[in-house]
Protein backbone atom coordinates (compact mmCIF):
# COMPACT_ATOMS: atom_id res chain seq x y z
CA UNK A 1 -87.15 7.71 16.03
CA UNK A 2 -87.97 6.05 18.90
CA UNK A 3 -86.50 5.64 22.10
CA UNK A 4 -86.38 2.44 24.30
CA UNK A 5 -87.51 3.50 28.31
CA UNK A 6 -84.72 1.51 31.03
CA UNK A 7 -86.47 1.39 34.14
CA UNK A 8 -84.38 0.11 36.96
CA UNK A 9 -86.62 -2.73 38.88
CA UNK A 10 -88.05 -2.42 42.00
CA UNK A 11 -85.69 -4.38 44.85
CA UNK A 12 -86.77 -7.68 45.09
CA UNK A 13 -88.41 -8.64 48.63
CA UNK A 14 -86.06 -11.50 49.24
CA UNK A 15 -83.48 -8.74 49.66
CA UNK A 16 -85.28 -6.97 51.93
CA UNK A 17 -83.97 -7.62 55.66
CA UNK A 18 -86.93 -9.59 57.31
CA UNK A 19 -87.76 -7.78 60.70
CA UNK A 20 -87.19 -10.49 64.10
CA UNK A 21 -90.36 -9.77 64.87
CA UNK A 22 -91.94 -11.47 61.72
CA UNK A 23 -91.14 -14.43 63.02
CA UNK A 24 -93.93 -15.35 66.24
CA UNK A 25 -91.60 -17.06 68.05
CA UNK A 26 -88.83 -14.39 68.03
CA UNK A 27 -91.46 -11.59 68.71
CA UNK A 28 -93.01 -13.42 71.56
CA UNK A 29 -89.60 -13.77 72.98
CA UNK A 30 -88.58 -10.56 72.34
CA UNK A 31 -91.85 -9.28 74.26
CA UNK A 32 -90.65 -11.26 77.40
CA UNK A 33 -87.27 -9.65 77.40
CA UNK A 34 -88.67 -5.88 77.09
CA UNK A 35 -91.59 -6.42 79.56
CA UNK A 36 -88.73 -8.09 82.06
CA UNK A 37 -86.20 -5.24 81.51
CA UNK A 38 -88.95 -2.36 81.82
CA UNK A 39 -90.46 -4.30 84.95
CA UNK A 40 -86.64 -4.58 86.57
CA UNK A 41 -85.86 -1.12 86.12
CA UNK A 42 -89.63 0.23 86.98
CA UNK A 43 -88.07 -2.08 90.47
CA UNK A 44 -84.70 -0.25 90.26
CA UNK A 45 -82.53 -2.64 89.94
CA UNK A 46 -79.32 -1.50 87.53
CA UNK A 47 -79.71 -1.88 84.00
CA UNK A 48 -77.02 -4.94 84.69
CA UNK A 49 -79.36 -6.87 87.12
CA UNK A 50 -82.58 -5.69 84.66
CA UNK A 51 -80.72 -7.30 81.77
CA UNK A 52 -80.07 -10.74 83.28
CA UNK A 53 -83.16 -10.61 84.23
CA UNK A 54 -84.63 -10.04 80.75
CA UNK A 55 -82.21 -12.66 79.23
CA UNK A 56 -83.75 -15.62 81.58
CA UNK A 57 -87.30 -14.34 80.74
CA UNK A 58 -86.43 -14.57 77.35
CA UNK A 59 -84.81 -17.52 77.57
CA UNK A 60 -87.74 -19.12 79.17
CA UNK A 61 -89.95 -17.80 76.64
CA UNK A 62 -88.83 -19.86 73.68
CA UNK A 63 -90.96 -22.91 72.54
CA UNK A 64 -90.00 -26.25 73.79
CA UNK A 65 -87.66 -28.41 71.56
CA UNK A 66 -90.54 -30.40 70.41
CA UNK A 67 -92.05 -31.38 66.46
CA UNK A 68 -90.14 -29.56 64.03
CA UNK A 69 -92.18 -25.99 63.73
CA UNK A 70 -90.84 -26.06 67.14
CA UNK A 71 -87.47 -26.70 66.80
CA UNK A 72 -86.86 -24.15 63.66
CA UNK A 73 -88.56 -21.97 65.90
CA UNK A 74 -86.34 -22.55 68.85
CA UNK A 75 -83.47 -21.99 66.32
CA UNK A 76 -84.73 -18.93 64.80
CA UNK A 77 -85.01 -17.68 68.92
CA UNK A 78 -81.58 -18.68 69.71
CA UNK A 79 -79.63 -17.30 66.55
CA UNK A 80 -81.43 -13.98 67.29
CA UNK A 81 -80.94 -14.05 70.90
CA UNK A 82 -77.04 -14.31 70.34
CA UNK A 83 -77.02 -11.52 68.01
CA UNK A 84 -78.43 -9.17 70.64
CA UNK A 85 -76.41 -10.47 73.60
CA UNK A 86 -78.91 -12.06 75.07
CA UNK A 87 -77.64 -15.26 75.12
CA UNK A 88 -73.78 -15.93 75.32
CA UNK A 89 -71.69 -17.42 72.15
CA UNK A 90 -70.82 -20.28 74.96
CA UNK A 91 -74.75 -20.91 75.72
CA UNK A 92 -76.32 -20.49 72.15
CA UNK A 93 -73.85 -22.79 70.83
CA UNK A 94 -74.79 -25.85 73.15
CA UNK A 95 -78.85 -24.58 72.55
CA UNK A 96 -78.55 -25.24 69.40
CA UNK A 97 -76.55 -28.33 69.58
CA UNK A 98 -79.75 -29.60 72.00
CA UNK A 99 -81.78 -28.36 69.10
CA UNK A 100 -79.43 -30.46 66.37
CA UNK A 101 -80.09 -33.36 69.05
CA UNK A 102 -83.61 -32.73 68.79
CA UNK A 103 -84.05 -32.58 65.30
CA UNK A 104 -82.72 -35.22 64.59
CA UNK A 105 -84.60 -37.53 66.89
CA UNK A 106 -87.90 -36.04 65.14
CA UNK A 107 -86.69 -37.61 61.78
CA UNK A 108 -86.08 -40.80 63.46
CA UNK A 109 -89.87 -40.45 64.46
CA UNK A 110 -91.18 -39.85 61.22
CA UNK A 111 -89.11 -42.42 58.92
CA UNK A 112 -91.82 -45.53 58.76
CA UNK A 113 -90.42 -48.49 60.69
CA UNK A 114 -91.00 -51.74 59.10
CA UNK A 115 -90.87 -54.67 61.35
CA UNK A 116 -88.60 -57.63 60.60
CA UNK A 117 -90.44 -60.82 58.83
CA UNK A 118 -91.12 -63.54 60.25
CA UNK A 119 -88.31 -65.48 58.19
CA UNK A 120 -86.00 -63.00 59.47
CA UNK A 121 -83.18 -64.09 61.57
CA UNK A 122 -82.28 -62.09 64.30
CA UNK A 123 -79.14 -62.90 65.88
C-alpha cells in the first residue's frame, strides 16, 4: 500500500512583512533621522530636542512631490513616518492630502489634450 506524502507549503513571500527599508525612499529617510538623532545626542541635547531634530531631517529628506515614482514615494515616506512618530497624525494627514493634490495634477498632465476644431464654437 502506498501512502500519499502532505507537505505543508512554504509561506508565500507576499505574506512576508516587507522591511521599510526595501523601499529607497523610506531607507534614505530613515538614514537622515538616525544620523540626526545620533549627531544631537553625540551634541547633548535630550533625547526630546535630538528627536525633533531627527523628525525635521527626516522630514526634509523625502523626495519632492513631483512625477508619480515620486509621489508613491513621498507616500510610502509619510505612512511610515506616522507609524514611528515621526510625523504627527495632524501633519501626515495634510502631507498626504498635498500628495492626493499632487497626484492628481500629474494625471491631468499625462491625459492627451486635444485642441478644439476649428468649427468649434467657443462661447
Amino acid at each position: 500500500m502506498t501512502e500519499a506524502i502532505q507537505t505543508t507549503p512554504a509561506p508565500i513571500e507576499a505574506n512576508e512583512p516587507i522591511a521599510a527599508s526595501a523601499n529607497p525612499a523610506v531607507a534614505r529617510c530613515l538614514d537622515a533621522w538616525e544620523r540626526a538623532n545620533k549627531a544631537e545626542l553625540a551634541k547633548g541635547k535630550s533625547k526630546c530636542t535630538a528627536s525633533i531634530e531627527a523628525d525635521q531631517a527626516y522630514r526634509r529628506a523625502m523626495p519632492p512631490l513631483a512625477g508619480s515614482e515620486n509621489i508613491r514615494d513621498y507616500i510610502a515616506c509619510v505612512a511610515y513616518a506616522m507609524t514611528i512618530d515621526a510625523i504627527r497624525v495632524d501633519l501626515g494627514t495634510k502631507l498626504l492630502y498635498a500628495a492626493q493634490v499632487a497626484h492628481a495634477t500629474t494625471r491631468g498632465h499625462s491625459a492627451q489634450i486635444i485642441p478644439p476644431s476649428r468649427d468649434t464654437i467657443i462661447p
